[in-house]
C-alpha atoms as a PDB file:
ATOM      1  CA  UNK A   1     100.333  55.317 130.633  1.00  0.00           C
ATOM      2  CA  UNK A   2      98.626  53.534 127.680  1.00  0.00           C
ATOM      3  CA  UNK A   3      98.446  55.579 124.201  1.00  0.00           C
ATOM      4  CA  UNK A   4      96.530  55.051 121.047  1.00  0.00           C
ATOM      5  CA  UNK A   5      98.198  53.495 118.089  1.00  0.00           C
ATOM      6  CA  UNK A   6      96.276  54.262 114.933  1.00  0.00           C
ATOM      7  CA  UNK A   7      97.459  53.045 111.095  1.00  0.00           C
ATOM      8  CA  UNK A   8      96.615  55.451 108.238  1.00  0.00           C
ATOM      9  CA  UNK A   9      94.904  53.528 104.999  1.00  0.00           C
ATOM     10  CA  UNK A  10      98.425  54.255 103.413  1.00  0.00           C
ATOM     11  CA  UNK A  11     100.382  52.688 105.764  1.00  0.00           C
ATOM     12  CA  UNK A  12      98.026  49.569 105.812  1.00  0.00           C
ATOM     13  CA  UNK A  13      98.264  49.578 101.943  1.00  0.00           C
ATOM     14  CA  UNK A  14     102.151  48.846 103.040  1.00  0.00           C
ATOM     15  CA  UNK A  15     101.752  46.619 106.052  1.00  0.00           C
ATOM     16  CA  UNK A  16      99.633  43.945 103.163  1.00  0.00           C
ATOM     17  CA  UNK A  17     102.460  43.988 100.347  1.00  0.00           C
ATOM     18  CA  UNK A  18     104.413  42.428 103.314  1.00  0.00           C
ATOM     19  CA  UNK A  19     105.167  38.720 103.681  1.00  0.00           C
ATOM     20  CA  UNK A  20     102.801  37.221 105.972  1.00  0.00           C
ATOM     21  CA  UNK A  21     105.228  35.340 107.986  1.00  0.00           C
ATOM     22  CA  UNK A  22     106.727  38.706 108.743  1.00  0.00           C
ATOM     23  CA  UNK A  23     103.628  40.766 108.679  1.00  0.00           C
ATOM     24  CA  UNK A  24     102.108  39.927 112.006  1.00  0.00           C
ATOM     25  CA  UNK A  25     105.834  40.530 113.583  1.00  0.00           C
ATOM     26  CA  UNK A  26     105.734  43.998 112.310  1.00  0.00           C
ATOM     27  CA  UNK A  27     101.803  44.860 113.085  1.00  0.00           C
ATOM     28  CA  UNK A  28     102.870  43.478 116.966  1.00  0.00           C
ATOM     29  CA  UNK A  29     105.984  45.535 117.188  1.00  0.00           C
ATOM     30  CA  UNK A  30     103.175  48.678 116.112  1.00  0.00           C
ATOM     31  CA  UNK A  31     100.522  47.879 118.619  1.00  0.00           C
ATOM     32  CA  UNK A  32     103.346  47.334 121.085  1.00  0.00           C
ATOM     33  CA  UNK A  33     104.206  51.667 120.702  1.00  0.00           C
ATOM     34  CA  UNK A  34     101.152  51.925 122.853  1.00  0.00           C
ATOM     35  CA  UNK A  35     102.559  50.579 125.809  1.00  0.00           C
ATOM     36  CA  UNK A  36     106.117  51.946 125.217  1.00  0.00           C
ATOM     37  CA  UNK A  37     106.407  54.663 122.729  1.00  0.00           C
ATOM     38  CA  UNK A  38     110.148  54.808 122.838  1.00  0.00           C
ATOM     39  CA  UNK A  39     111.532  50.974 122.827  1.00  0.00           C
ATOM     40  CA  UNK A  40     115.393  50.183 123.770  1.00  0.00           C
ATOM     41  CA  UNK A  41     117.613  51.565 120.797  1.00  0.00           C
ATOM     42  CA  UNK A  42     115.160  54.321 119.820  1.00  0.00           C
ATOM     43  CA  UNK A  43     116.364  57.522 119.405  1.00  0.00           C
ATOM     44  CA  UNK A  44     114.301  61.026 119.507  1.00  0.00           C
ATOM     45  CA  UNK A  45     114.953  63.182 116.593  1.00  0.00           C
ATOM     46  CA  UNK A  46     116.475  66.020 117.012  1.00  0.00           C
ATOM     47  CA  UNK A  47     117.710  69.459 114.939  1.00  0.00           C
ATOM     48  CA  UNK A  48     114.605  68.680 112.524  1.00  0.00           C
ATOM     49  CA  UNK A  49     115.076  72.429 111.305  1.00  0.00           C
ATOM     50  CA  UNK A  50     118.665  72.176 110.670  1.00  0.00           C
ATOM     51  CA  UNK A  51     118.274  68.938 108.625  1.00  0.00           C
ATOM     52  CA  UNK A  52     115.502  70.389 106.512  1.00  0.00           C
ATOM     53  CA  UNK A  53     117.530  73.485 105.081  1.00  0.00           C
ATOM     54  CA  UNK A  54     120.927  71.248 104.938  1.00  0.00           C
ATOM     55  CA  UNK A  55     118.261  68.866 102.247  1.00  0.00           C
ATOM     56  CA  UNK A  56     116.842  72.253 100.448  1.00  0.00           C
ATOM     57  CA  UNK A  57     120.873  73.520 100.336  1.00  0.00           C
ATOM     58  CA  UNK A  58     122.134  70.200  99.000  1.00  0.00           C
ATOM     59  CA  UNK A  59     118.466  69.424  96.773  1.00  0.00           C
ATOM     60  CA  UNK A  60     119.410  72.699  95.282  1.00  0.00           C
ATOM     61  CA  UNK A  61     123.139  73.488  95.362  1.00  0.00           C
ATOM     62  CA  UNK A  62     124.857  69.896  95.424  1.00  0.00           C
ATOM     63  CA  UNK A  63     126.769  70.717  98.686  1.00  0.00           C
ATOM     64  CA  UNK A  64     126.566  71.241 101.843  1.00  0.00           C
ATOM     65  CA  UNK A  65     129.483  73.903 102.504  1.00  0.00           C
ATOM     66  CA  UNK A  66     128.213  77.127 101.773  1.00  0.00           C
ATOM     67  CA  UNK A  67     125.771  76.509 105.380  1.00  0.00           C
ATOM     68  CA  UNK A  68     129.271  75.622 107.288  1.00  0.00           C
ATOM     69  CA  UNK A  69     129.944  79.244 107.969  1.00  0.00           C
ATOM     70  CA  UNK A  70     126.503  80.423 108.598  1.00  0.00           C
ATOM     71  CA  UNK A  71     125.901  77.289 111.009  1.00  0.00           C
ATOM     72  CA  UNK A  72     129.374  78.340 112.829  1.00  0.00           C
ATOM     73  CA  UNK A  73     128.517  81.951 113.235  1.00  0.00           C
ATOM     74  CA  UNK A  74     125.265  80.745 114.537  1.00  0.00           C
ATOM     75  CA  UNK A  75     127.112  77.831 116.774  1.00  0.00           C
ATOM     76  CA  UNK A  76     129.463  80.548 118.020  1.00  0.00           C
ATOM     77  CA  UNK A  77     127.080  83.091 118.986  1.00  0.00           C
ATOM     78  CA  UNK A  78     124.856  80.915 120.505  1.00  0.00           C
ATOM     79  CA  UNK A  79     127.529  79.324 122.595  1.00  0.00           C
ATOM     80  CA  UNK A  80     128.599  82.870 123.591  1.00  0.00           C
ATOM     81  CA  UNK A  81     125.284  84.258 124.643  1.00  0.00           C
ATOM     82  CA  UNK A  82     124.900  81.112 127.068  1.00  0.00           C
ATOM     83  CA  UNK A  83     128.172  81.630 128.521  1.00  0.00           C
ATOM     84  CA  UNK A  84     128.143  85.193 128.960  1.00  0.00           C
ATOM     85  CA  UNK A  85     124.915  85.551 129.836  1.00  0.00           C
ATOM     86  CA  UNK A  86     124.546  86.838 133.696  1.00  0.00           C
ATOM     87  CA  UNK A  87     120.703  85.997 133.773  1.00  0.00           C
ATOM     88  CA  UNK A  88     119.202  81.896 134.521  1.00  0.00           C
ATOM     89  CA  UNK A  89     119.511  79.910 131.561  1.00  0.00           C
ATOM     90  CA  UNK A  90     116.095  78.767 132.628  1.00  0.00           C
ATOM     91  CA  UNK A  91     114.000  80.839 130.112  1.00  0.00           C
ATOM     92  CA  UNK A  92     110.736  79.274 131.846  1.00  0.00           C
ATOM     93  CA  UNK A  93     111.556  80.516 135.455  1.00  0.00           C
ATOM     94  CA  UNK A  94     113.083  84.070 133.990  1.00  0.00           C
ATOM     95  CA  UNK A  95     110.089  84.475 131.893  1.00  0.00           C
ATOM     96  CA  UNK A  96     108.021  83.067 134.952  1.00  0.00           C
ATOM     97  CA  UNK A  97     109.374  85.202 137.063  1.00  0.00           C
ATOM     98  CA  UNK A  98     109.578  88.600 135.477  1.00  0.00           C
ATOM     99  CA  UNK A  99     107.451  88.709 131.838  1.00  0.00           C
ATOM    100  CA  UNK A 100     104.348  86.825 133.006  1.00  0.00           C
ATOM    101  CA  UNK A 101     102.095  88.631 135.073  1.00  0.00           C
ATOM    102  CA  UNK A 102      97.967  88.959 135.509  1.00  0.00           C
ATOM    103  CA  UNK A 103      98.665  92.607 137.006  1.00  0.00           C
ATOM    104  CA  UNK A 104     101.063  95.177 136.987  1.00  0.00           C
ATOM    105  CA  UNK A 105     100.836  94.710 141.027  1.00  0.00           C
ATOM    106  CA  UNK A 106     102.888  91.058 140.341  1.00  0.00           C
ATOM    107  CA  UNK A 107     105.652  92.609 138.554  1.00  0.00           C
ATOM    108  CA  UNK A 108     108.649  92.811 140.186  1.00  0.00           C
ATOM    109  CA  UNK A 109     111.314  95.477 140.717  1.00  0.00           C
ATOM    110  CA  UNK A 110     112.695  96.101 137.391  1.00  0.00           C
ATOM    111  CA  UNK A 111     110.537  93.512 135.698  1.00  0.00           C
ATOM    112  CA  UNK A 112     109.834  93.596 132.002  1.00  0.00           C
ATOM    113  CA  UNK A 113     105.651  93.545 131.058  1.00  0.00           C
ATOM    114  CA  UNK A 114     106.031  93.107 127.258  1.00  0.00           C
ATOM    115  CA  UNK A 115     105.329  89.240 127.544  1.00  0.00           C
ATOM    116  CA  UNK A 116     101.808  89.762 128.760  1.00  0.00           C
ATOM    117  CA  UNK A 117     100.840  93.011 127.164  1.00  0.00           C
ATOM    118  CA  UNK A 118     101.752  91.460 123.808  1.00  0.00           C
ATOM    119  CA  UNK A 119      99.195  88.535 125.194  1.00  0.00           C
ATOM    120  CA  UNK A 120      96.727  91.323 126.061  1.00  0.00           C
ATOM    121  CA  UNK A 121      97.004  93.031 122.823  1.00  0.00           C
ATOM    122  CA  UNK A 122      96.781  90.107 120.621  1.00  0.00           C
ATOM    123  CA  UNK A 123      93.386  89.103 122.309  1.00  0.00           C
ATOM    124  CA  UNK A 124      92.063  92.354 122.293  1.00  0.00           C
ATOM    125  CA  UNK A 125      92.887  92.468 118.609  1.00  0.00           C
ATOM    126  CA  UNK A 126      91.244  89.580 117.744  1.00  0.00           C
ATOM    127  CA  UNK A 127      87.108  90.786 118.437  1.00  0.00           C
ATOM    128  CA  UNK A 128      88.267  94.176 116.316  1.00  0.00           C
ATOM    129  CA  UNK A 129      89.428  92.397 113.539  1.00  0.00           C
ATOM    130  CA  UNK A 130      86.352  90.393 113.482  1.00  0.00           C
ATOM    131  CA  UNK A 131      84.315  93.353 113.733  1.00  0.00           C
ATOM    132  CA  UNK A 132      85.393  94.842 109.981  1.00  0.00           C
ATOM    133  CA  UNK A 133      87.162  91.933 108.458  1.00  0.00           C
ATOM    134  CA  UNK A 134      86.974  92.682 105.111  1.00  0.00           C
ATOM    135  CA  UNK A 135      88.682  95.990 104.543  1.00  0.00           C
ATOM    136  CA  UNK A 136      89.700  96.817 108.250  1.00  0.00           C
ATOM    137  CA  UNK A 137      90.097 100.402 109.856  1.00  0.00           C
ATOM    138  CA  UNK A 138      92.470 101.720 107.019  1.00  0.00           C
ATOM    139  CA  UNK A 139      96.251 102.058 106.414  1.00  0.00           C
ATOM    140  CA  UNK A 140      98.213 102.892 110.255  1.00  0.00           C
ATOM    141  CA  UNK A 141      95.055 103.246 111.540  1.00  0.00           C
ATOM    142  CA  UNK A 142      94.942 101.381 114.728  1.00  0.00           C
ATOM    143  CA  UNK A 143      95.578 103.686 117.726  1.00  0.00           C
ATOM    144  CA  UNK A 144      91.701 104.803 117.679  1.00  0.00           C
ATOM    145  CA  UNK A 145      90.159 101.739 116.695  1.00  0.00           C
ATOM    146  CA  UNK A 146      91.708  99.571 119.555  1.00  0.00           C
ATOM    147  CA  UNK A 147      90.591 102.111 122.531  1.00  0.00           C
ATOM    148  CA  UNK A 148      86.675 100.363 121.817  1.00  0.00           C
ATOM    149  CA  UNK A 149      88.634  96.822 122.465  1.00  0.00           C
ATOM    150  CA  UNK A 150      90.964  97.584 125.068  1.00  0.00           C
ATOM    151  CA  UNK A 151      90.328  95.954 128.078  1.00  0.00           C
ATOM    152  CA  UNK A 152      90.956  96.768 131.511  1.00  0.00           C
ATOM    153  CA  UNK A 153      94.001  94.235 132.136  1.00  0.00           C
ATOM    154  CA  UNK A 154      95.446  95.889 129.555  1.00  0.00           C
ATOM    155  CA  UNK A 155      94.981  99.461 129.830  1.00  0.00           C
ATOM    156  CA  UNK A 156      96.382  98.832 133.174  1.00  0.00           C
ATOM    157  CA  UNK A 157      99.526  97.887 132.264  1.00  0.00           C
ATOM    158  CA  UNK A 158      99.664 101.804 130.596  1.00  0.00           C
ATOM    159  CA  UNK A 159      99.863 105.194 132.183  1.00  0.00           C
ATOM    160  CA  UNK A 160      96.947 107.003 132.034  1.00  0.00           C
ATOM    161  CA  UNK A 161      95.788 108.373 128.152  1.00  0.00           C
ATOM    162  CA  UNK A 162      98.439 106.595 126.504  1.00  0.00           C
ATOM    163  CA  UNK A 163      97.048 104.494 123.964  1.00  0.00           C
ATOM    164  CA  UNK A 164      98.611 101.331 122.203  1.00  0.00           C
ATOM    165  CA  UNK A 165      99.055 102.072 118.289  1.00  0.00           C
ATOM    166  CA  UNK A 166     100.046  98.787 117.336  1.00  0.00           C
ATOM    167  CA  UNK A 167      99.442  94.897 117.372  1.00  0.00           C
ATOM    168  CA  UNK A 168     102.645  93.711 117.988  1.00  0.00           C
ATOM    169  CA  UNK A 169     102.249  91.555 115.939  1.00  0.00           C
ATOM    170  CA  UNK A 170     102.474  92.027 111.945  1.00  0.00           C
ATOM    171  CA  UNK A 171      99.611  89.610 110.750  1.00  0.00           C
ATOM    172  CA  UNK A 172      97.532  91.226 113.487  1.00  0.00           C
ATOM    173  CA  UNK A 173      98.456  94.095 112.269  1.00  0.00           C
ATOM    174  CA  UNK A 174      98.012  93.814 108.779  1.00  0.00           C
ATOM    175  CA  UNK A 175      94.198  92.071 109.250  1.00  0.00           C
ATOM    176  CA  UNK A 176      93.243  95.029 111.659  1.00  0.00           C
ATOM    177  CA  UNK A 177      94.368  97.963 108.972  1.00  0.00           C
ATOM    178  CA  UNK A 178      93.515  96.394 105.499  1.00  0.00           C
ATOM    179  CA  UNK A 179      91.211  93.744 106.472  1.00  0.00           C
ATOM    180  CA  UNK A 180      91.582  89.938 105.448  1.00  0.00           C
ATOM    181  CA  UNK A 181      91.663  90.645 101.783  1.00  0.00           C
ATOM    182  CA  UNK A 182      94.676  92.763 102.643  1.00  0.00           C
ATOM    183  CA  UNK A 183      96.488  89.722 104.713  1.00  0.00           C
ATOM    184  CA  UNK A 184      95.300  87.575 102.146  1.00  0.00           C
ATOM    185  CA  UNK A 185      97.379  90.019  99.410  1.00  0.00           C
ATOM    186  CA  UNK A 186     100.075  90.346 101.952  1.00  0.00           C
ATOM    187  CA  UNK A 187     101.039  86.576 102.469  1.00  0.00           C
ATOM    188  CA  UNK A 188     100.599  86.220  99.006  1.00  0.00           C
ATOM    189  CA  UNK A 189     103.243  88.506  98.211  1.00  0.00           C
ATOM    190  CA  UNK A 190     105.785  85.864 100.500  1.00  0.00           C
ATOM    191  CA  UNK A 191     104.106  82.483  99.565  1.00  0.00           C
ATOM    192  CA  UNK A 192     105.002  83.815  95.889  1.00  0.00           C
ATOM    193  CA  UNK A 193     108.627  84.974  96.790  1.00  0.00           C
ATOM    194  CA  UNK A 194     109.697  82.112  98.973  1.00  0.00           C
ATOM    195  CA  UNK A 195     108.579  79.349  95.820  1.00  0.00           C
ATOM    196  CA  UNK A 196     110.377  81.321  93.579  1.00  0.00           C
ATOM    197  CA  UNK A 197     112.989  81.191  95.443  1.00  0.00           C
ATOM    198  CA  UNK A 198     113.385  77.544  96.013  1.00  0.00           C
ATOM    199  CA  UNK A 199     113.132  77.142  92.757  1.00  0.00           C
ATOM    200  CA  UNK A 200     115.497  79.585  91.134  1.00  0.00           C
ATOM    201  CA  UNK A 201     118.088  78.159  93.548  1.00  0.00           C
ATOM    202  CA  UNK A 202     121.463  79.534  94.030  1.00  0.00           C
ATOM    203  CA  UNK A 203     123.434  80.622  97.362  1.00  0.00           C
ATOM    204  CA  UNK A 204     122.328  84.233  96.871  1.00  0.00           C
ATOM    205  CA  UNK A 205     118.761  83.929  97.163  1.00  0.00           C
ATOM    206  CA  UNK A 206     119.288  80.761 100.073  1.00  0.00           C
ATOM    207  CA  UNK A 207     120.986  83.768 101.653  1.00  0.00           C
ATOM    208  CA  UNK A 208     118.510  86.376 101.375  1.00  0.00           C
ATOM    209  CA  UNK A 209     115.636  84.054 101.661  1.00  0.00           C
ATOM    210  CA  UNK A 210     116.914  83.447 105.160  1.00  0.00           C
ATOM    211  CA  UNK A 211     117.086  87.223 106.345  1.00  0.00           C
ATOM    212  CA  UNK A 212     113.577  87.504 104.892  1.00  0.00           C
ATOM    213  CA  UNK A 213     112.263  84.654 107.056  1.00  0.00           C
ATOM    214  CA  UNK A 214     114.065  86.088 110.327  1.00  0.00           C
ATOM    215  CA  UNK A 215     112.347  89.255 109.461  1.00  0.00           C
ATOM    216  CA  UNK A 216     108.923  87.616 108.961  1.00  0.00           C
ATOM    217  CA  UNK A 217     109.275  86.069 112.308  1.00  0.00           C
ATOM    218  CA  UNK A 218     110.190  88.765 114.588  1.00  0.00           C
ATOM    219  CA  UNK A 219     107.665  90.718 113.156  1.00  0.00           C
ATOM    220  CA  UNK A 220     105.341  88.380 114.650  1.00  0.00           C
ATOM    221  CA  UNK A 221     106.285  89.875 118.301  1.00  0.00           C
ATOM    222  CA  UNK A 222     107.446  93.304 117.304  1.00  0.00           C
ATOM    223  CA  UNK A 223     106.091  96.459 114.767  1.00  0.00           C
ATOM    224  CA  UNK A 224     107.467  97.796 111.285  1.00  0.00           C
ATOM    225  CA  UNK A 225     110.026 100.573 111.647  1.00  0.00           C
ATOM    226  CA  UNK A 226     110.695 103.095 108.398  1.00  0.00           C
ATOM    227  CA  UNK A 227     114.741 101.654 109.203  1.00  0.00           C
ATOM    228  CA  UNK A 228     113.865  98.151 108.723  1.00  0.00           C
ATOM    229  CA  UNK A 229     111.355  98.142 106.736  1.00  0.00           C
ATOM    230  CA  UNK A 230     113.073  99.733 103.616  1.00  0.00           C
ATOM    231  CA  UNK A 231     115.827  97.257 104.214  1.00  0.00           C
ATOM    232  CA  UNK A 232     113.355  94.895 104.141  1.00  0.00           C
ATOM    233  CA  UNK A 233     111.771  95.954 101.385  1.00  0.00           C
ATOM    234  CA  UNK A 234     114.844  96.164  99.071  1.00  0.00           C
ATOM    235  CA  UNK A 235     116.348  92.819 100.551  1.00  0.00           C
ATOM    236  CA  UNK A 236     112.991  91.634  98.334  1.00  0.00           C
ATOM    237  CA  UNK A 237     113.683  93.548  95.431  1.00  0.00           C
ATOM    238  CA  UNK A 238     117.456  92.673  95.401  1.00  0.00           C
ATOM    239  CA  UNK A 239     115.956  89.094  95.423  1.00  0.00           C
ATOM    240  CA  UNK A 240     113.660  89.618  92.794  1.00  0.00           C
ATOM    241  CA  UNK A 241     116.474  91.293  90.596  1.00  0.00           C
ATOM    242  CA  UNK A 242     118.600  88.212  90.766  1.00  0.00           C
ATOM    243  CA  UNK A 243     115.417  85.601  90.335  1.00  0.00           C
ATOM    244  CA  UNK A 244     114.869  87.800  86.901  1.00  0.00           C
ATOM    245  CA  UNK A 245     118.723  87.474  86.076  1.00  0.00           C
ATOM    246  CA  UNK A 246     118.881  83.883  86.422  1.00  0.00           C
ATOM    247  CA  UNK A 247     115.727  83.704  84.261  1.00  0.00           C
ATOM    248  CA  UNK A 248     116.823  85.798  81.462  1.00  0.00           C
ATOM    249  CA  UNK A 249     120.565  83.456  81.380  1.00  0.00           C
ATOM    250  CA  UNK A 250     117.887  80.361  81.720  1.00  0.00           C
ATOM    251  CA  UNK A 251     115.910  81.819  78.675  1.00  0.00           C
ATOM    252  CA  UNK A 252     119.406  82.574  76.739  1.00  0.00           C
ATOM    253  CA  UNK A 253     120.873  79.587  76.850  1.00  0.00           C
ATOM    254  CA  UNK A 254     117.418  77.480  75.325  1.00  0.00           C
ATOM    255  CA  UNK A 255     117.462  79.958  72.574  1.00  0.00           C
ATOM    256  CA  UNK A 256     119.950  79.146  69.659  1.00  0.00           C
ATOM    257  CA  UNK A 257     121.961  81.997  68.657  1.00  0.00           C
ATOM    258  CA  UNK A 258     121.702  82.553  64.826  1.00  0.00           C
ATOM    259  CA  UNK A 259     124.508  83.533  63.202  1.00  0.00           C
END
């Protein structure tokens, strides 16, 4: 199998600083990717996430021991779940076998639906959203809205009358109750946190930054409880608290004291 092998204007700007007697060597070596993407000696990267926040911990703390612990815990529990789990490792043929499924006819014996009724709901979300995008249905208002967009393959995965009040997903969510103005509030709230963060620095926030991220992202398949969501919400403000500390020490130690 042949591929395409394409140089950006900025690496060309590189390839011409290059001697010429080495330039063609390097520009055949290039071309030759096309043929075989991964020569002898060439190595696929791995653990790109893990080397990314081990550059942010040392860019901002100067070390890279205070993610030793967390990485172990993670190592550890990771290790442990594999080991002790009594299911297939294979999450393609368990998720194959028991999540996926066009009906709830396919479903086996005990099998979980939440895999395609989360599929279901997000499509069926999608047409409503579009319908009032600007200001949405109102606050926790979704259970009503929805029943105009719920298909059948859906509503057959549900007993009869019971209705689905919730996306299942928060940006979903968040676009079908306040519209994209409120999403576009709502991320803006994060994208402003998570900069301020990285660059107040400090193994505090790094810390807290990290539960707010793991939050973010299971929200994408789950809903907002009142338990987690205060937590949430005063993880932030601790955050904030100590982002205003540092600032204030920042500010003091510019400003001469006068005796």
């Amino acid at each position: 199998m042949a591929y395409r092998v394409s140089i950006r204007r900025k690496a060309q700007k590189q390839l011409d600083r290059i001697q010429e007697q080495h330039r063609e060597r390097v520009i055949a070596g290039v071309l030759a990717l096309a043929e075989d993407p991964r020569p002898p000696g060439c190595r696929k990267p791995r653990g790109c996430a893990v080397a990314i926040l081990a550059f942010l911990a040392y860019r901002r703390l100067g070390t890279f021991k205070p993610l030793l612990i967390p990485f172990a815990v993670v190592a550890v529990g990771i290790l442990s779940a594999v080991l002790l789990n009594p299911l297939p490792t294979n999450l393609s043929s368990h998720v194959g076998g028991t999540n996926v499924a066009t009906n709830p006819g396919e479903v086996p014996s005990g099998g979980d639906t939440s895999i395609t009724t989360r599929f279901l709901m997000w499509r069926d979300a999608v047409p409503m959203i579009a319908d009032r995008p600007f200001f949405g249905y109102g606050p926790d208002n979704f259970l009503e809205p929805f029943e105009r967009y719920k298909s059948d393959e859906l509503a057959a995965f549900f007993p009869e009358g019971q209705g689905v009040d919730k996306a299942h997903n928060e940006l979903l969510q968040v676009a079908a109750t306040t519209g994209l103005l409120g999403l576009a509030a709502y991320l803006w709230i994060f994208v402003s946190y998570f900069r301020k963060s990285y660059k107040s620095g400090g193994w505090p926030l790094l810390a807290l930054s990290g539960g707010v991220l793991a939050y973010i992202l299971q929200l994408q398949t789950w809903v907002t409880t009142i338990t987690t969501g205060v937590i949430f919400w005063a993880i932030l403000g601790v955050s904030v608290a100590i982002m205003r500390l540092q600032s204030r020490e920042q500010e003091e130690q510019r400003v001469p004291r006068v005796r």
